[in-house]
N, C-alpha and C. Protein backbone atom coordinates (compact mmCIF):
# COMPACT_ATOMS: atom_id res chain seq x y z
N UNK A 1 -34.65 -7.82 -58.01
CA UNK A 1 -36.01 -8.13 -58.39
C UNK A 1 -36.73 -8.83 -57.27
N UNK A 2 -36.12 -9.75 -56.28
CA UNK A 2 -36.99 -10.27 -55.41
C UNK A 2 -37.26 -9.23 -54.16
N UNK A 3 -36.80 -8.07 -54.35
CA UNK A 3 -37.13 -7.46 -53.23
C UNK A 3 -38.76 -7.01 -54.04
N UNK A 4 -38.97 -6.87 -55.32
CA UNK A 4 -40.07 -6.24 -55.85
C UNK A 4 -41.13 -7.32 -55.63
N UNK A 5 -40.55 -8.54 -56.16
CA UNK A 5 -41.70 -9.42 -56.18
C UNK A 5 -42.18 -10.08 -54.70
N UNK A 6 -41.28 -10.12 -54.25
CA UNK A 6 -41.82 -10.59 -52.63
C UNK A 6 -42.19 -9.47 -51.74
N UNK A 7 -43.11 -9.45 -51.24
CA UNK A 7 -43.54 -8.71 -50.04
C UNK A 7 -44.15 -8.79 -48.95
N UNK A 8 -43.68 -8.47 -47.71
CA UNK A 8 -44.46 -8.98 -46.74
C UNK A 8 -43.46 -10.13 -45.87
N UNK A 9 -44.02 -10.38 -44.41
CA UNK A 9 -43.46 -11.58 -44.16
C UNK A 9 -43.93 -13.08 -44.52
N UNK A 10 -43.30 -13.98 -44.34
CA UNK A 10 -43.60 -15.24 -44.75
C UNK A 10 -45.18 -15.66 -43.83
N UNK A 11 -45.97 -16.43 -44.14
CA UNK A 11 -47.50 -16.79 -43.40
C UNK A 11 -48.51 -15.45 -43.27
N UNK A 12 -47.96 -14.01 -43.96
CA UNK A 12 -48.74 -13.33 -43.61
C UNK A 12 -50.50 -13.30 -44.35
N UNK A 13 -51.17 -12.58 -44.08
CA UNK A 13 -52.18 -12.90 -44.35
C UNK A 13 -52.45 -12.08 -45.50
N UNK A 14 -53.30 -12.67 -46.53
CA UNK A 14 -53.37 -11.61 -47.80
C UNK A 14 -54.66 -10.92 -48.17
N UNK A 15 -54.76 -10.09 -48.89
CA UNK A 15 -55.93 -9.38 -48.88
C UNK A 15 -56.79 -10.18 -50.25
N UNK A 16 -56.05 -11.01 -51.10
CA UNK A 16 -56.80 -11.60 -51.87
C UNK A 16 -57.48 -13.08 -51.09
N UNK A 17 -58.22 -13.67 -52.00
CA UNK A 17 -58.52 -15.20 -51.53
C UNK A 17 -57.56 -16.06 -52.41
N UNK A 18 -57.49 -17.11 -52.05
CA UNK A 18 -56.50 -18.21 -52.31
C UNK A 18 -56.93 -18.32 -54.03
N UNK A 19 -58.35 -18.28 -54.43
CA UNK A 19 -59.02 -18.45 -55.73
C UNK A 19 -58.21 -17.02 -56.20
N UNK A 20 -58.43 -16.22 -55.78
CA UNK A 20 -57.86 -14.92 -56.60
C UNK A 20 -56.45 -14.69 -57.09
N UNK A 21 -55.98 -15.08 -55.90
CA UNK A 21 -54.28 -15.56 -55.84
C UNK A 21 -53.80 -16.73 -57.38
N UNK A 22 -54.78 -17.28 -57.33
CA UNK A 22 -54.36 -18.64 -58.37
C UNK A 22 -54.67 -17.85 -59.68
N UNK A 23 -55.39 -17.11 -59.72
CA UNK A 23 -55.76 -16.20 -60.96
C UNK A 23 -54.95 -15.45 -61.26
N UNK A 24 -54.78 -14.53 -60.46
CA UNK A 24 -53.87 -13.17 -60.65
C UNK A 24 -52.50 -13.59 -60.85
N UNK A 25 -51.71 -14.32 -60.09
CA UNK A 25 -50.41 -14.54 -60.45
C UNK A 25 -49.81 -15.12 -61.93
N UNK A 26 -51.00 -15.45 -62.70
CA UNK A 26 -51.17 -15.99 -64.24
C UNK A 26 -50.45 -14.89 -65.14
N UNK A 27 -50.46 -13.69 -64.64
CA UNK A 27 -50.17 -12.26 -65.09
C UNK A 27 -49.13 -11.84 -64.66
N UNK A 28 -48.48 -12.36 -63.34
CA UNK A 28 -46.82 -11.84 -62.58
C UNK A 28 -46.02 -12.00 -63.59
N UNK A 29 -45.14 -10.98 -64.01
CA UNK A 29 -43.68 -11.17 -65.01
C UNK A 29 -43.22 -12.46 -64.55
N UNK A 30 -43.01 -12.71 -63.36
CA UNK A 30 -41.99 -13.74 -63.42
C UNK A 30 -42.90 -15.32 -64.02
N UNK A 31 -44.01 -15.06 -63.34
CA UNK A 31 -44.71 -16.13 -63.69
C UNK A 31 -44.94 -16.48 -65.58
N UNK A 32 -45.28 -15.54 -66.27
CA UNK A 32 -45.18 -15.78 -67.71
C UNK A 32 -43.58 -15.96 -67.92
N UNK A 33 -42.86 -15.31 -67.54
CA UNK A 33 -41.07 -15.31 -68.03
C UNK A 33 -41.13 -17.47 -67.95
N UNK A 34 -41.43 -17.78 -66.15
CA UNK A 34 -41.28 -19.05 -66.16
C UNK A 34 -42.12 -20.17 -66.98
N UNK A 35 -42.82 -19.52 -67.52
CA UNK A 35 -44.09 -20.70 -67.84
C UNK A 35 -43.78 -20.91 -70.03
N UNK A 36 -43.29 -19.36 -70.20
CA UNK A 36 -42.94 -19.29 -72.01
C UNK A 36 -41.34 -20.18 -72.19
N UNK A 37 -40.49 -19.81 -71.24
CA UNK A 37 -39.28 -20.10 -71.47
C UNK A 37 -38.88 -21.62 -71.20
N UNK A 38 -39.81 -22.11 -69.99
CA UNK A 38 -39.55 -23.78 -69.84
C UNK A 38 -39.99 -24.51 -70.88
N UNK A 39 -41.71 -23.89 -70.72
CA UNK A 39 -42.25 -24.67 -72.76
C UNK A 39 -41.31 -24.56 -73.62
N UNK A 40 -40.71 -23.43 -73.96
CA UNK A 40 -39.64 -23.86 -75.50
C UNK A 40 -39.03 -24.57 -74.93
N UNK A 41 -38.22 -24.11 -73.63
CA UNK A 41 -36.75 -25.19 -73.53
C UNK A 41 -37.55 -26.58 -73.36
N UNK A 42 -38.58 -27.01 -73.00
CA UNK A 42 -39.16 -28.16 -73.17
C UNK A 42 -39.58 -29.03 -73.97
N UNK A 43 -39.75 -28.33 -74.99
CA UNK A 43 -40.26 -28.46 -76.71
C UNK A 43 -39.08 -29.33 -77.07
N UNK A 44 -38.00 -28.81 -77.18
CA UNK A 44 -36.58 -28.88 -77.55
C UNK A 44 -36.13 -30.32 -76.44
N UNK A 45 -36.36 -30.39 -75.82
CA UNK A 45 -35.80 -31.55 -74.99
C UNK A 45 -36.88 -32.66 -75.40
N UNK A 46 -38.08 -32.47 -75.21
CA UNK A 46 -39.50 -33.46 -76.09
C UNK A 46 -39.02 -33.96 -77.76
N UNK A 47 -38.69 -33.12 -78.24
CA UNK A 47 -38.24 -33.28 -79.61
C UNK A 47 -36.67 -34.37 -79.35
N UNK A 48 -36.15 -34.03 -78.84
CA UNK A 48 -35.12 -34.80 -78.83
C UNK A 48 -35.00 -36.15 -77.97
N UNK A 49 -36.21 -35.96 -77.51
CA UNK A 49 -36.37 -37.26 -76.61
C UNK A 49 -35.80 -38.07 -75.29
N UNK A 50 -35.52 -36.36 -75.08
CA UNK A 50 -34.73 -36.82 -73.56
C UNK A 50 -35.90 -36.45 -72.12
N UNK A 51 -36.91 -37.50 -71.91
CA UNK A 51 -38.15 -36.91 -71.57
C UNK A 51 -38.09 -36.85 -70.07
N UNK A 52 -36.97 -37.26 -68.88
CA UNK A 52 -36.46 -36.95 -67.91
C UNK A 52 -36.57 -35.60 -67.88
N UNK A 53 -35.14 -34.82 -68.23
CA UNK A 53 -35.13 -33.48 -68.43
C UNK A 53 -36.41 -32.59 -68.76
N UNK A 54 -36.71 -33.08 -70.07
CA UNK A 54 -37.84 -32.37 -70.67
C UNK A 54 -39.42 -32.48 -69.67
N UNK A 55 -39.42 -33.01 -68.48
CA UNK A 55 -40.85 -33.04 -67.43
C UNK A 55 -40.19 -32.01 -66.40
N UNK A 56 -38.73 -32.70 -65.93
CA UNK A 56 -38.19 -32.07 -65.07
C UNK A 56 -38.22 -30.65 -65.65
N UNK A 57 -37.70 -29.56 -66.76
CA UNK A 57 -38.23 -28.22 -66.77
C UNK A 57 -39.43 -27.76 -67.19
N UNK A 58 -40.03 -28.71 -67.22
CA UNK A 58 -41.63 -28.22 -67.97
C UNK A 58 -42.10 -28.14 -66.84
N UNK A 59 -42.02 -28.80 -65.91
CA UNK A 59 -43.01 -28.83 -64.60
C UNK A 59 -42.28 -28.24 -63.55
N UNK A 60 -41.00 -28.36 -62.69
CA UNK A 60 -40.03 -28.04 -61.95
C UNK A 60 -39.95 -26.57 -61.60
N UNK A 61 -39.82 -25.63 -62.47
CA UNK A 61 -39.44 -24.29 -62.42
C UNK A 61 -40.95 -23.69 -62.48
N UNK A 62 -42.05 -23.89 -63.30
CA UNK A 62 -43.25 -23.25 -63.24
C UNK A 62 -44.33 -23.34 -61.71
N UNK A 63 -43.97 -24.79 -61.55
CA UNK A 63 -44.74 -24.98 -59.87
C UNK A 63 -43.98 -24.42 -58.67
N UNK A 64 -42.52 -24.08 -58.59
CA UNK A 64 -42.12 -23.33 -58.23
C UNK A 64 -42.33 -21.44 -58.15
N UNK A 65 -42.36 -21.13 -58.94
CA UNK A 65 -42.24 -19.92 -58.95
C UNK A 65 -43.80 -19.62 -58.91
N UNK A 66 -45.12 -20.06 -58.98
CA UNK A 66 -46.13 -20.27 -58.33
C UNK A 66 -46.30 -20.44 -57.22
N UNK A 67 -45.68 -21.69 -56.31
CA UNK A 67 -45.50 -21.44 -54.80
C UNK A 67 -45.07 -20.32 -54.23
N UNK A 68 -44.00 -19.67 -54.60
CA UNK A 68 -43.98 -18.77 -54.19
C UNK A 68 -44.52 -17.73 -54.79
N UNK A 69 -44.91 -17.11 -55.45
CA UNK A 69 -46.05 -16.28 -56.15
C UNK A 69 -47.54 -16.38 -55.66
N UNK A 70 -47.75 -17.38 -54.77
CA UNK A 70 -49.19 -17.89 -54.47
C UNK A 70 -48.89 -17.41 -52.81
N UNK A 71 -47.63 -17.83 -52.38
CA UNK A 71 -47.78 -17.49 -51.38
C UNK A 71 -47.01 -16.30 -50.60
N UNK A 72 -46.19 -15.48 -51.53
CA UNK A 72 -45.25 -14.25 -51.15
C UNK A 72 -45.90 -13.02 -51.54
N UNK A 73 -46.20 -13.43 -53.28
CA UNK A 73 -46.14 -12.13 -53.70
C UNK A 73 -47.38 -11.16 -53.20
N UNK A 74 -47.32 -9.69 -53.71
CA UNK A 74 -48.34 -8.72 -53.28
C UNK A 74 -49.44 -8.92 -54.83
N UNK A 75 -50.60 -9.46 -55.13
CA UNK A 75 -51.02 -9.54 -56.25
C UNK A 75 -52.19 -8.83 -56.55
N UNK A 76 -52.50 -7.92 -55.35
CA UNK A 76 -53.65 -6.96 -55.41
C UNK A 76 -53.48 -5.96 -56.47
N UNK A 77 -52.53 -5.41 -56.74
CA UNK A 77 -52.07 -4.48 -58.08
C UNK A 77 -52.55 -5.49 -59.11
N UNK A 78 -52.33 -6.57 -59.33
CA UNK A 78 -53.20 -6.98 -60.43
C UNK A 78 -54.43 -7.22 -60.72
N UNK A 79 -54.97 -7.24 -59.52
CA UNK A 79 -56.52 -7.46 -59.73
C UNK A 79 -56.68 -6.12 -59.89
N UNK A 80 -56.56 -4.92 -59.75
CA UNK A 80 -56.90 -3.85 -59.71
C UNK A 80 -56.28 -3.03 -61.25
N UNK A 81 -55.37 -3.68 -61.81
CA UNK A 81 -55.10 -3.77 -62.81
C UNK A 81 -55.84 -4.25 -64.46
N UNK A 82 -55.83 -3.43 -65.93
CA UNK A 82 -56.83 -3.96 -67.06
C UNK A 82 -56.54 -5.27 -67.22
N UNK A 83 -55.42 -5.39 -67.37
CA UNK A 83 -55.21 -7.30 -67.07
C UNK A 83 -55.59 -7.84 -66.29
N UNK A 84 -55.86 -7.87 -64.70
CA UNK A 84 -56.67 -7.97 -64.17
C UNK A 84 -58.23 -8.27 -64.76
N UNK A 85 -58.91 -7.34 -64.80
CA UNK A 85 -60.11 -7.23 -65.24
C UNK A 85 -60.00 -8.23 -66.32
N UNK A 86 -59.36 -8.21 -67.37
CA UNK A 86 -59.25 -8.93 -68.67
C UNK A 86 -59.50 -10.59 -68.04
N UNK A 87 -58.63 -10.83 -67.13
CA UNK A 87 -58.43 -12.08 -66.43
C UNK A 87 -59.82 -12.68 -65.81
N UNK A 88 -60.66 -11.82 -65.35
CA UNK A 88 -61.58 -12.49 -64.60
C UNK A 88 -62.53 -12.30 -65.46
N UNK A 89 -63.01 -11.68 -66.58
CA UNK A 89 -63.64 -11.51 -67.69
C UNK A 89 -64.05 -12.41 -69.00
N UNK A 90 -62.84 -12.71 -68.91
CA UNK A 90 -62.24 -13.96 -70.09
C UNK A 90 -61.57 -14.91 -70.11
N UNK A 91 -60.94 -15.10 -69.00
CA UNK A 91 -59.87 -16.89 -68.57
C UNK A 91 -61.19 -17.39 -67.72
N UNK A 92 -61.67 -17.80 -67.51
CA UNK A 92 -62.48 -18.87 -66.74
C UNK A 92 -61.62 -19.90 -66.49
N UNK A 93 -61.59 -20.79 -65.06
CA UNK A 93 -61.08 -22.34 -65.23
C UNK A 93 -61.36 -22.84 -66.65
N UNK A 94 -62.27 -23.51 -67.35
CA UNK A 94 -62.42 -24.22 -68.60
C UNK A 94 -61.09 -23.74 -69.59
N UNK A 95 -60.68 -22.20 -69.64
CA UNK A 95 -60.19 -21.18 -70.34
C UNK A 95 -58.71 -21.94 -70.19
N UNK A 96 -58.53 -21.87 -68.68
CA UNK A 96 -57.15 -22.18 -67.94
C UNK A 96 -56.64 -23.55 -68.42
N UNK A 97 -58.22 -24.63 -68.22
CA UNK A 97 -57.76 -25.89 -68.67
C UNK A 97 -57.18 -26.45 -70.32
N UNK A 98 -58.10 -25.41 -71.21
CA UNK A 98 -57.55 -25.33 -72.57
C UNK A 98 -56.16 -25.14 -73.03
N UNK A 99 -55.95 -23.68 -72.49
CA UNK A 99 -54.65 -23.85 -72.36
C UNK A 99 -53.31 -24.60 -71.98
N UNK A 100 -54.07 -25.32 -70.90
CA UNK A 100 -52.83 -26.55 -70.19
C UNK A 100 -52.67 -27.39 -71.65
N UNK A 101 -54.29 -28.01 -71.86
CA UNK A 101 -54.39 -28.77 -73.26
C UNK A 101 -53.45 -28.30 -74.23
N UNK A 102 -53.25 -26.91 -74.72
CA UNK A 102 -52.67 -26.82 -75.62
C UNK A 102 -50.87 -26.87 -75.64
N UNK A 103 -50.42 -26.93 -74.12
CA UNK A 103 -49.16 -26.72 -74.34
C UNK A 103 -49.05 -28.12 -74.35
N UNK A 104 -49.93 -29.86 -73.41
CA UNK A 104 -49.80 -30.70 -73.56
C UNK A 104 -49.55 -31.42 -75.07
N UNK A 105 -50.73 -30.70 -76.13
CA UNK A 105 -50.15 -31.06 -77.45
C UNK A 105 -49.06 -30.66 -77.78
N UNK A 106 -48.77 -29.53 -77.65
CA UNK A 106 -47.20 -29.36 -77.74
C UNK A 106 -46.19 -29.87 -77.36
N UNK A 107 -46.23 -30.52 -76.43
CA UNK A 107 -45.26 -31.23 -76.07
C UNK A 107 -45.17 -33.15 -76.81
N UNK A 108 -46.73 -33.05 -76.99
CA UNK A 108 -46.62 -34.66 -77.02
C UNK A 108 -46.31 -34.73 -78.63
N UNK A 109 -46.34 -33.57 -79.72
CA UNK A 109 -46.39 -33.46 -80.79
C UNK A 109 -45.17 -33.34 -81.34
N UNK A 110 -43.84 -32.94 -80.09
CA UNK A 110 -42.46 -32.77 -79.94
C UNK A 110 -42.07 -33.97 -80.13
N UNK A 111 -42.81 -34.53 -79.28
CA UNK A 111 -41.90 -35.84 -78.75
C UNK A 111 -42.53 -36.66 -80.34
N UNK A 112 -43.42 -36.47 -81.01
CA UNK A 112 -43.33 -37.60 -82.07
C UNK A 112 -42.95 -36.64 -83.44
N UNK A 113 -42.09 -35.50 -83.64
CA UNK A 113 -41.61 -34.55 -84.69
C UNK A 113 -43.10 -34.30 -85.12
N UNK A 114 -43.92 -33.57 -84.92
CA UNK A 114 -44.80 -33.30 -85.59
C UNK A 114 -44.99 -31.97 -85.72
N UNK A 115 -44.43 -31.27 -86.33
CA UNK A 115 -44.51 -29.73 -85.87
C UNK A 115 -45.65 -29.07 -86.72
N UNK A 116 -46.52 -29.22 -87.36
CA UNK A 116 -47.60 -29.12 -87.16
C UNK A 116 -48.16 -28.74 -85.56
N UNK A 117 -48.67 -30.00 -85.08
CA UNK A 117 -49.03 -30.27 -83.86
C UNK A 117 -47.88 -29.30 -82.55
N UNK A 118 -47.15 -29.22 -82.91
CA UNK A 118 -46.19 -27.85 -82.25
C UNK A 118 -46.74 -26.76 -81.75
N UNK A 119 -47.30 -26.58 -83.27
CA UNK A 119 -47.34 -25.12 -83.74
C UNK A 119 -48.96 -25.10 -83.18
N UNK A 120 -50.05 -26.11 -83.64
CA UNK A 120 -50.96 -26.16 -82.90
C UNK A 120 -51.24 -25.73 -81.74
N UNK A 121 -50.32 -26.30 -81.08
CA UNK A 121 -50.67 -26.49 -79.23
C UNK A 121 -50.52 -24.93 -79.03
N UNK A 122 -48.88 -24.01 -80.04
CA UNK A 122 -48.80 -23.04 -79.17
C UNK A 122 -49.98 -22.04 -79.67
N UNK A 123 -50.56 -22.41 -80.96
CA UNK A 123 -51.58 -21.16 -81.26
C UNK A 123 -52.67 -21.49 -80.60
N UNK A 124 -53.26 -22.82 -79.55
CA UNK A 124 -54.18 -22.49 -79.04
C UNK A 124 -54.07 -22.28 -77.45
N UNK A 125 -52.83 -22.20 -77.18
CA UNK A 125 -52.56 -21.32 -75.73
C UNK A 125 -52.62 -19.56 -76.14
N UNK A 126 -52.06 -19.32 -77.41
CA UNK A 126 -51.87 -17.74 -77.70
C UNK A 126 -53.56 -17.79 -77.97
N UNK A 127 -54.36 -18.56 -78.81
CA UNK A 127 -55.90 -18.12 -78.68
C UNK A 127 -56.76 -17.82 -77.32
N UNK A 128 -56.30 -19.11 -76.54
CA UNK A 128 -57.07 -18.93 -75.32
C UNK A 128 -56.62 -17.18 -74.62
N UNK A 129 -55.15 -17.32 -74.35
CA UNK A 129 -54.81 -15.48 -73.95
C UNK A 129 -55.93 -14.91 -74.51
N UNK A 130 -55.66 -14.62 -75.91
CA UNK A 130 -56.40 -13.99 -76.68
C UNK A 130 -57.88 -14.03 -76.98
N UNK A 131 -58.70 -14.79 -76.40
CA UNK A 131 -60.39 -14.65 -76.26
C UNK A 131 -60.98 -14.03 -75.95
N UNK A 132 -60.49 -12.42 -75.03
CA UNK A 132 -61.16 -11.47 -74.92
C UNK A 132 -61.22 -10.61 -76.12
N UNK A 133 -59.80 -10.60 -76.70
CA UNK A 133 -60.04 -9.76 -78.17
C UNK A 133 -60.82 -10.30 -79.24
N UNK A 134 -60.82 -11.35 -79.35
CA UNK A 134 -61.83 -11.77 -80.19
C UNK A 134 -63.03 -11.76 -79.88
N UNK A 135 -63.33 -11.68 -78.51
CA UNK A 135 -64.76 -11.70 -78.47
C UNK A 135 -65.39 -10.45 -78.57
N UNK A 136 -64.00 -9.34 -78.00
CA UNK A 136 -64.85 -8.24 -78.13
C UNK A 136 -64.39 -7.77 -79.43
N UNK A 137 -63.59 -8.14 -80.32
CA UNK A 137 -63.72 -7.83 -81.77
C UNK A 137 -64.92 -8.00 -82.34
N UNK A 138 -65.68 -9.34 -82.60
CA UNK A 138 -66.56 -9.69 -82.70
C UNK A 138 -67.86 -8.94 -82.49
N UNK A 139 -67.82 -8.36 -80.94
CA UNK A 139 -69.14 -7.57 -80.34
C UNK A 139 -69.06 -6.46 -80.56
N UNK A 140 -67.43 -6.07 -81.30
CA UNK A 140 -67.50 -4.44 -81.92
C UNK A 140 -68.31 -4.47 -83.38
N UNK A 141 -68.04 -5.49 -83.68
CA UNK A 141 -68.05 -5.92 -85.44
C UNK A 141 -70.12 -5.83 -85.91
N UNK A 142 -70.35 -6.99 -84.52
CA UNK A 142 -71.76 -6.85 -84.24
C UNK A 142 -72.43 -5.48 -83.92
N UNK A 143 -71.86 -4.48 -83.76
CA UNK A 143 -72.34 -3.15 -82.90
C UNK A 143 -72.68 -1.94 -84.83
N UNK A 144 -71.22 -2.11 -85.47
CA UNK A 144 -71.33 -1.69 -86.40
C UNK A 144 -72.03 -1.90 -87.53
N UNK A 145 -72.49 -3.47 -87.62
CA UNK A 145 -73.01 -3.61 -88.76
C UNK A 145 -74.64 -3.58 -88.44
N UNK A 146 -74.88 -3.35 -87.13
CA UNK A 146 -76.43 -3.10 -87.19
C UNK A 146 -76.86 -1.81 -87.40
N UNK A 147 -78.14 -1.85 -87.82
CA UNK A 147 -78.44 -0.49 -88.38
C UNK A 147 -79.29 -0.04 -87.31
N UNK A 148 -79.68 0.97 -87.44
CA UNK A 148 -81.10 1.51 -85.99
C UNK A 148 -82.28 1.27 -86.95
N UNK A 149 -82.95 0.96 -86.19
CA UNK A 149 -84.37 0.72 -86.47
C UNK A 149 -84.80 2.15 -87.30
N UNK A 150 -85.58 2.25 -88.39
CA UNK A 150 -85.70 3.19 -89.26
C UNK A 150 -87.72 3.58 -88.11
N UNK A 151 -87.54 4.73 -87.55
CA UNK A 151 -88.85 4.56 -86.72
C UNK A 151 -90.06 5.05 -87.50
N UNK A 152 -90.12 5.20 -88.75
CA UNK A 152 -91.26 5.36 -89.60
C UNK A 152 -91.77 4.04 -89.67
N UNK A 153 -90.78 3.11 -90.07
CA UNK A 153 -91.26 1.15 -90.33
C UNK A 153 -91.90 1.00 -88.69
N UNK A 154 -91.43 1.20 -87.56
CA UNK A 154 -91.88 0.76 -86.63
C UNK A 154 -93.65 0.59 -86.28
N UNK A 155 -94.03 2.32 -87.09
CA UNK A 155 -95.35 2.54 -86.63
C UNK A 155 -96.21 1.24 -87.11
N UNK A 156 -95.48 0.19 -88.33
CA UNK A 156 -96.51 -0.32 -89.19
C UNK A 156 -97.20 -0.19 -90.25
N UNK A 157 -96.88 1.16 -90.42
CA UNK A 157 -97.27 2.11 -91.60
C UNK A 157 -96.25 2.47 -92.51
N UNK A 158 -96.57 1.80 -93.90
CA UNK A 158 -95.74 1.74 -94.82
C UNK A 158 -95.73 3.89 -95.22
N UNK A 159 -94.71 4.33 -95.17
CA UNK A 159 -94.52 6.07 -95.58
C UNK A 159 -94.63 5.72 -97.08
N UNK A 160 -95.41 6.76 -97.65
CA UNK A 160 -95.67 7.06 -98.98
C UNK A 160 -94.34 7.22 -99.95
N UNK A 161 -93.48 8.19 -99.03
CA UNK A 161 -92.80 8.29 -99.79
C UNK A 161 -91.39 8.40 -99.12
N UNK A 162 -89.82 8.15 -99.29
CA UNK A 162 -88.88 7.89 -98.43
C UNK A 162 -87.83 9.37 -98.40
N UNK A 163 -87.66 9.71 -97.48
CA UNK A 163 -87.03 10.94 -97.56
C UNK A 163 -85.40 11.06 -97.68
């Protein structure tokens, strides 16, 4: 796999910008594999209150595999990619920061058994993902329930009679 994900030599120069780079790699397999799997195993160490461990893999393995993802990988296939598009469409920074928010409740909601607040944090990281479908659910929903303008009413002139 690292022959797939790395490409190129080390300092070479990339065809994205450093802003694009920080975007796009949000979408690299390895990057979601590292970022879903430390949160649970993190959850689980927060909950149990061993909060050494539980920073050390919450933070450790995800800023890692970002460094190098920020600075190895080839990430132009993703911008050129519907995820891609989806990404610069609908994550905005604000988008990005919500999400941090939501895994932070998750964690801090671990550490005092609140699973409620668990479950919170993770449905509003899966919402934030998810804000393009809702929005364009929404703007489908809006599309259907309008009617067309009936162009007899337009003239101003009430029709005698309706056909």
């Amino acid at each position: 796999m690292g022959a797939v994900v790395l490409r190129g030599s080390v300092g070479r120069e990339h065809s994205l910008t450093f802003r694009e780079r920080v975007l796009y790699h949000q979408i690299h397999p390895a990057k979601l594999f590292a970022d879903i799997a430390t949160a649970l195993v993190a959850i689980d160490l927060f909950w149990r209150h061993a909060l050494a461990p539980g920073l050390i893999i919450a933070l450790l393995p995800p800023v890692l595999v970002s460094a190098v993802l920020l600075r190895e990988a080839d990430l132009g296939r993703y911008r050129s990619s519907p995820m891609g598009a989806y990404l610069r469409r609908f994550i905005p920074p604000w988008v990005q920061a919500v999400r941090l928010f939501g895994v932070a409740v998750a964690f801090y909601a671990a550490w005092y058994h609140v699973p409620a607040g668990v479950i919170g944090g993770v449905v509003l990281v899966a919402l934030c993902w998810g804000a393009g479908a809702v929005s364009d659910g929404t703007r489908l929903l809006r599309r259907r329930t309008e009617r067309p303008a009936d162009p007899r009413l337009e003239s101003g002139r009430w029709p005698l009679h309706w056909s």
